[in-house]
Each structure stands twice: as structure tokens, then as C-alpha cells.
C-alpha atoms as a PDB file:
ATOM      1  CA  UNK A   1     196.484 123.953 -10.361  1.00  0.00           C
ATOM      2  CA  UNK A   2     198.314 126.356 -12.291  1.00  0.00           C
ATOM      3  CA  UNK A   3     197.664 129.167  -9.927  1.00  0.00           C
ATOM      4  CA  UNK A   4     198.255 127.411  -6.966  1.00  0.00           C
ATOM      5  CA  UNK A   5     201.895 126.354  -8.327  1.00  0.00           C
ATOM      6  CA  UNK A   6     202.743 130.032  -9.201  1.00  0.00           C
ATOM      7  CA  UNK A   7     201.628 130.824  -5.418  1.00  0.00           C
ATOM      8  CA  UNK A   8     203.923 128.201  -3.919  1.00  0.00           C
ATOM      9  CA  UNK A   9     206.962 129.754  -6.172  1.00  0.00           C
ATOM     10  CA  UNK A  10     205.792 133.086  -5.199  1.00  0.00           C
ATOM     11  CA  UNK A  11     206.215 131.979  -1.649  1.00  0.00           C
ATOM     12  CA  UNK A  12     209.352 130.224  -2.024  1.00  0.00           C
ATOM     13  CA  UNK A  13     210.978 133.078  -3.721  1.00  0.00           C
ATOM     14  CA  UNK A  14     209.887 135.615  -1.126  1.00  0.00           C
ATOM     15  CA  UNK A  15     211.284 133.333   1.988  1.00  0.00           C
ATOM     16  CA  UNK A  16     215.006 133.403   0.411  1.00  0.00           C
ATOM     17  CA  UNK A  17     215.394 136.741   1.632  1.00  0.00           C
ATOM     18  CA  UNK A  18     214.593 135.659   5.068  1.00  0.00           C
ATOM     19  CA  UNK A  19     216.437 132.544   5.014  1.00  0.00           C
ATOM     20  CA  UNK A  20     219.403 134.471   3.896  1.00  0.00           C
ATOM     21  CA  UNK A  21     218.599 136.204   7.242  1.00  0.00           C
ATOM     22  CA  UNK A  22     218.541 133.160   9.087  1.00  0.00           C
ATOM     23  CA  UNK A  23     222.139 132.429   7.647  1.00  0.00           C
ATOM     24  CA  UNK A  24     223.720 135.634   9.039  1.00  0.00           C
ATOM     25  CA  UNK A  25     221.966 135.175  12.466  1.00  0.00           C
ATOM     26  CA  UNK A  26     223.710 131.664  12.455  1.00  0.00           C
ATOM     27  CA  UNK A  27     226.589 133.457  11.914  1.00  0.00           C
ATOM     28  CA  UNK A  28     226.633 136.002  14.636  1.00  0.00           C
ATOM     29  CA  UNK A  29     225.867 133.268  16.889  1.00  0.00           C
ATOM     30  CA  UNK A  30     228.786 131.441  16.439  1.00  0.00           C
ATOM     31  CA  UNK A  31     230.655 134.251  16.684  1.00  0.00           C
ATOM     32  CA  UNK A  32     229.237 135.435  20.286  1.00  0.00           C
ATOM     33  CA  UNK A  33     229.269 131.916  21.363  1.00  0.00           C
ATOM     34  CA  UNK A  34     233.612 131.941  20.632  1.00  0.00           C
ATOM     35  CA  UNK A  35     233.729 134.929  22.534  1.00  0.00           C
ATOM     36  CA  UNK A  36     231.902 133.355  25.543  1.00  0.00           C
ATOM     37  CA  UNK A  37     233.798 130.696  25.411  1.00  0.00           C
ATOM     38  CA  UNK A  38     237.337 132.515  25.779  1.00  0.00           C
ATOM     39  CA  UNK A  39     235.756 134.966  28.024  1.00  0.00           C
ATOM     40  CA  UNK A  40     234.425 131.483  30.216  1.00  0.00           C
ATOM     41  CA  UNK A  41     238.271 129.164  29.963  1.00  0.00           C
ATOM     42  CA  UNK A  42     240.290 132.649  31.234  1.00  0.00           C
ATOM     43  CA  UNK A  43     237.409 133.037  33.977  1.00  0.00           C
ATOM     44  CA  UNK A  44     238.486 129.304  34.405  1.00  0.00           C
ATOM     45  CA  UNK A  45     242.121 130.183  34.651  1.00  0.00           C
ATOM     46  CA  UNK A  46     241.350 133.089  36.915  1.00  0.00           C
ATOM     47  CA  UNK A  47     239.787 131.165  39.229  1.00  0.00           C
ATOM     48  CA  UNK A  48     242.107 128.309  39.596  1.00  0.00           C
ATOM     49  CA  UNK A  49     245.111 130.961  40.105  1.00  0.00           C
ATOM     50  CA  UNK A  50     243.096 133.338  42.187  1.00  0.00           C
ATOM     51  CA  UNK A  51     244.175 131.636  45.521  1.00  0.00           C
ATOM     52  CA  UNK A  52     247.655 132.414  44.556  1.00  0.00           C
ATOM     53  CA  UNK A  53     247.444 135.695  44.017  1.00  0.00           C
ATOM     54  CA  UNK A  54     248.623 138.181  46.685  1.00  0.00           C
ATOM     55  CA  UNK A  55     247.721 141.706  47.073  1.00  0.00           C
ATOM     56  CA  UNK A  56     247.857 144.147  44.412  1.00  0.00           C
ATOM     57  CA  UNK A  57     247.539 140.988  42.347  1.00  0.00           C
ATOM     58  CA  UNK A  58     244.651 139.525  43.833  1.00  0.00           C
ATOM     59  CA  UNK A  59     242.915 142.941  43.236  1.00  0.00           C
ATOM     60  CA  UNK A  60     243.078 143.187  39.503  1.00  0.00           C
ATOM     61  CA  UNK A  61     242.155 139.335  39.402  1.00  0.00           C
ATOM     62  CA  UNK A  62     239.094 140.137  41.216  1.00  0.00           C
ATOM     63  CA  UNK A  63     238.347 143.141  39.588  1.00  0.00           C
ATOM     64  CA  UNK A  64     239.131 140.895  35.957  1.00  0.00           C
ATOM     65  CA  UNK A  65     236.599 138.323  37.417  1.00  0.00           C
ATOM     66  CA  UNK A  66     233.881 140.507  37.907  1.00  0.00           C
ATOM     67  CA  UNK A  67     234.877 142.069  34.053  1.00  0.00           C
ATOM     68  CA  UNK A  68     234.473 139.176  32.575  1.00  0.00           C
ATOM     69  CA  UNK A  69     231.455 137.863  34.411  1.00  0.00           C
ATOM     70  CA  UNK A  70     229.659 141.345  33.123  1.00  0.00           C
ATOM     71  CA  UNK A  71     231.185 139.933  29.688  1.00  0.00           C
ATOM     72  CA  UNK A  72     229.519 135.992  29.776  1.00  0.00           C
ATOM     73  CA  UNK A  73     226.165 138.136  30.733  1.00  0.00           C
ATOM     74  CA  UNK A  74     226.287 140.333  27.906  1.00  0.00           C
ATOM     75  CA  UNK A  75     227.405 137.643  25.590  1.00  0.00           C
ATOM     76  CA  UNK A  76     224.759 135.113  26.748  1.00  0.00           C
ATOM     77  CA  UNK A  77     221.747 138.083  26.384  1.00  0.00           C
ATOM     78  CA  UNK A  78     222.807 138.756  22.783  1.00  0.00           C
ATOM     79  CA  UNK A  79     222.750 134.844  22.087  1.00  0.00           C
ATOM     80  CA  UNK A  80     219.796 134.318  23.605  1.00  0.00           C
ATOM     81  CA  UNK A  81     218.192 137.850  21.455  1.00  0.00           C
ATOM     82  CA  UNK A  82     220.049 135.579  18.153  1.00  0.00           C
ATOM     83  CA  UNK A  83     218.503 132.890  18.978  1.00  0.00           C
ATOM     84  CA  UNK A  84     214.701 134.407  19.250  1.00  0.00           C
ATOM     85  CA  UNK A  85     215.251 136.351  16.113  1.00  0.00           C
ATOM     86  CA  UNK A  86     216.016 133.079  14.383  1.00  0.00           C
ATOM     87  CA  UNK A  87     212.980 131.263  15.776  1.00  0.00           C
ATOM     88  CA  UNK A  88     210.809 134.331  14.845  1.00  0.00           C
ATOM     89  CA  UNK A  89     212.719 134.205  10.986  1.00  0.00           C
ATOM     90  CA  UNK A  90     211.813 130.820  11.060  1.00  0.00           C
ATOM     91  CA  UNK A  91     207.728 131.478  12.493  1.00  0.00           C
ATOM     92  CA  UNK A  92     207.983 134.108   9.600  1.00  0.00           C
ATOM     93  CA  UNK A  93     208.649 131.463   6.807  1.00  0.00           C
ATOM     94  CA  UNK A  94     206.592 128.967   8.268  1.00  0.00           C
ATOM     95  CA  UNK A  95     203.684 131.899   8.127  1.00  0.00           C
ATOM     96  CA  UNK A  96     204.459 132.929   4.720  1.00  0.00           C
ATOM     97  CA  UNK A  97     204.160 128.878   3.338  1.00  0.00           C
ATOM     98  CA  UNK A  98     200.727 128.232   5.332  1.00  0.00           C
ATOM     99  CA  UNK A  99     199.611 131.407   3.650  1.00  0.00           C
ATOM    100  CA  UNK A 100     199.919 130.277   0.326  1.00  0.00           C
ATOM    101  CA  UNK A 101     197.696 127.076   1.364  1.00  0.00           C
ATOM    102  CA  UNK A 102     194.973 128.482   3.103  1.00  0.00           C
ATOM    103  CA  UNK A 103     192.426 131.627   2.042  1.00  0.00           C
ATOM    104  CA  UNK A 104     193.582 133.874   5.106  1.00  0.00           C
ATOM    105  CA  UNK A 105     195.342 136.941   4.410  1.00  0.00           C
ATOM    106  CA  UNK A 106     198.238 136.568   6.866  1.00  0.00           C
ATOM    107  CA  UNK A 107     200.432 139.742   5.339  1.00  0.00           C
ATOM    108  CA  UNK A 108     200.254 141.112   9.174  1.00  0.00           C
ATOM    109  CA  UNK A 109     201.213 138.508  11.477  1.00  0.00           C
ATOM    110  CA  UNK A 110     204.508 137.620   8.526  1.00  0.00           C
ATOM    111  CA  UNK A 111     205.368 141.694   9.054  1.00  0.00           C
ATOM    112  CA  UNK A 112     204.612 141.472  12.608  1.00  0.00           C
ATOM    113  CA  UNK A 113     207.294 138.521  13.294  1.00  0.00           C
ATOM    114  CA  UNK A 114     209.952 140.458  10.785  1.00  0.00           C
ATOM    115  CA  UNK A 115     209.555 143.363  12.715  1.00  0.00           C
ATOM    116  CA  UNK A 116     209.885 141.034  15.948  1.00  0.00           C
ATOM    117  CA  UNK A 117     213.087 139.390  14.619  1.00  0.00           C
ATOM    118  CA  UNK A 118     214.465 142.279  13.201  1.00  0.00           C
ATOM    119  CA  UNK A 119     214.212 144.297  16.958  1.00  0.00           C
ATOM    120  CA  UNK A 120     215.537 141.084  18.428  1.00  0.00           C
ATOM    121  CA  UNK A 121     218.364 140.751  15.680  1.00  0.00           C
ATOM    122  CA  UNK A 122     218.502 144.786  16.743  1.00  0.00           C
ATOM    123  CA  UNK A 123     219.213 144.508  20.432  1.00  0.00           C
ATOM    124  CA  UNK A 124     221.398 141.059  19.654  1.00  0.00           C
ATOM    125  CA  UNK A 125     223.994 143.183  18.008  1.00  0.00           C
ATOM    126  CA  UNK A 126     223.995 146.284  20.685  1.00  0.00           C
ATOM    127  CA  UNK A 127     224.534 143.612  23.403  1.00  0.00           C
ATOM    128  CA  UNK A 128     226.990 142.338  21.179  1.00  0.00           C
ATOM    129  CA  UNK A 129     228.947 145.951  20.633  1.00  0.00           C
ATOM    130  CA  UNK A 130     228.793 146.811  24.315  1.00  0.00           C
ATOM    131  CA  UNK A 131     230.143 143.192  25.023  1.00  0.00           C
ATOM    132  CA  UNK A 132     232.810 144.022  22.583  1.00  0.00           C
ATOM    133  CA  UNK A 133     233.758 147.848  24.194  1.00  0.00           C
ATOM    134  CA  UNK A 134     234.058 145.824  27.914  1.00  0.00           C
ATOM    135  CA  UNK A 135     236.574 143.176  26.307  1.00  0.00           C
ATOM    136  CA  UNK A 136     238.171 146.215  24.520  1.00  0.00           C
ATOM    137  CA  UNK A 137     238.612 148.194  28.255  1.00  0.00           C
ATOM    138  CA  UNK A 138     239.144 144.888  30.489  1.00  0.00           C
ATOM    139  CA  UNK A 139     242.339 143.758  27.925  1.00  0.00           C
ATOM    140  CA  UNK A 140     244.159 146.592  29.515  1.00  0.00           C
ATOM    141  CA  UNK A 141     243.137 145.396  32.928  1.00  0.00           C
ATOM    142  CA  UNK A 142     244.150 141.958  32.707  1.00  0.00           C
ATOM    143  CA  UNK A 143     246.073 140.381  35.319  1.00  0.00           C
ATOM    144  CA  UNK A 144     249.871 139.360  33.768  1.00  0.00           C
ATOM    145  CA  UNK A 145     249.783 135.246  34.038  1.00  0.00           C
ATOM    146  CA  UNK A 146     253.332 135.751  35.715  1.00  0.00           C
ATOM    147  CA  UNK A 147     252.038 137.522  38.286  1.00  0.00           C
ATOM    148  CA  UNK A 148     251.561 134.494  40.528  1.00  0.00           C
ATOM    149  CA  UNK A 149     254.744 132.734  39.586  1.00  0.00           C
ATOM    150  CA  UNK A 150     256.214 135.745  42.014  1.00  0.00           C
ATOM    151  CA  UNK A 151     254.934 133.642  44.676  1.00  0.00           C
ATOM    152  CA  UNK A 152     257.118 131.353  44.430  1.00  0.00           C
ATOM    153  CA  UNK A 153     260.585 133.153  43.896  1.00  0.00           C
END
């Protein structure tokens, strides 16, 4: 009994560094998901101004529509990439726990899934970057929100 105690803290104490893991990737995904949803209420704006608009105007609003549509796709790839590295940290301690109960050696499917989260976790954050250089280029491309007051002058 004594063994099998010392295997279960063994365990526990090798899935903090995961679950520390799991914490950051919570982070990060609130993070993307307040940038989607600025990038999704001035898409909302956009749109409900766009058919006052004229000309020149109308130009930049489209060409800030299709910015930040490139943006929400970005932003909802690297969530969704957040979201499966989670699931696989969470497969990964899951793994590591059944391990210590049954006689199987399961060392390669818990570095398998690590590896898995970690590329995940990998291409979450490049998504993430390039979302972040098209915000950084489209903010000097955004439409002036008295541009369609002229309109009306």
C-alpha cells in the first residue's frame, strides 16, 4: 500500500507542471477571445455605418472590413489551436493518473500528447503574433468615425 501511495504522489507531483500549463493556456485564451471580440463590435460598427459612407470613405471601410475579417479568422484559429492544446494537457494528466493504476508503461502516449499540446500551444501563439502584426498595420487604416457625419453637413 505503501508503494502504491508514493506512486499516486509521484503522479500528482509530476502533473503540476502541466496543470500550470493548462493555467497559461487559459490565459492566452482569454486574451485572444478580447481581441475577437473588439475586432467583432467595430466589424459591427462598420457595418451598420457602411451604407453611409461615400466614396473614398466607403473604400477604406471596405478595405477595414475585409482587415478585420482576416483578423476574427486568425483570432478564432489560434483559439481553437488553445483550446486543443488544453484538451491534449488535460488527455496528458488524465494519462499520467491511469498510469499509476494500471501495470502499462504509458511514458509514450503522456510524451506523445505533450509534444501534441505543446505544437498546438506552438502554432496558437504564431496565429496569435500574426493576428497581432494585422491589428498593428490595419490601426493605421482605420476609417475616422467622423467620416460619415460629412454626410450630413
Amino acid at each position: 500500500m505503501d508503494s502504491h501511495a508514493f506512486d499516486i504522489t509521484r503522479v500528482i507531483q509530476l502533473a503540476i507542471a502541466p496543470v500550470f500549463l493548462l493555467s497559461a493556456i487559459a490565459t492566452i485564451i482569454n486574451v485572444l477571445i478580447a481581441r475577437l471580440s473588439r475586432a467583432v463590435d467595430r466589424r459591427r460598427v462598420l457595418e451598420e455605418h457602411l451604407s453611409i459612407y461615400q466614396d473614398e470613405h466607403l473604400q477604406q471601410a471596405i478595405s477595414e472590413l475585409r482587415m478585420l475579417q482576416k483578423r476574427i479568422t486568425l483570432t478564432l484559429w489560434s483559439v481553437t489551436l488553445a483550446v486543443l492544446a488544453a484538451l491534449l494537457i488535460c488527455l496528458l494528466v488524465a494519462t499520467a493518473f491511469a498510469a499509476a493504476y494500471v501495470s502499462l508503461d504509458l511514458s509514450r502516449p503522456v510524451a506523445m500528447l505533450f509534444i501534441a499540446a505543446l505544437l498546438a500551444l506552438t502554432g496558437c501563439l504564431l496565429l496569435f503574433l500574426r493576428e497581432i502584426s494585422v491589428a498593428a498595420f490595419s490601426a493605421r487604416q482605420t476609417v475616422s468615425p467622423y467620416a460619415a457625419r460629412v454626410v450630413f453637413k
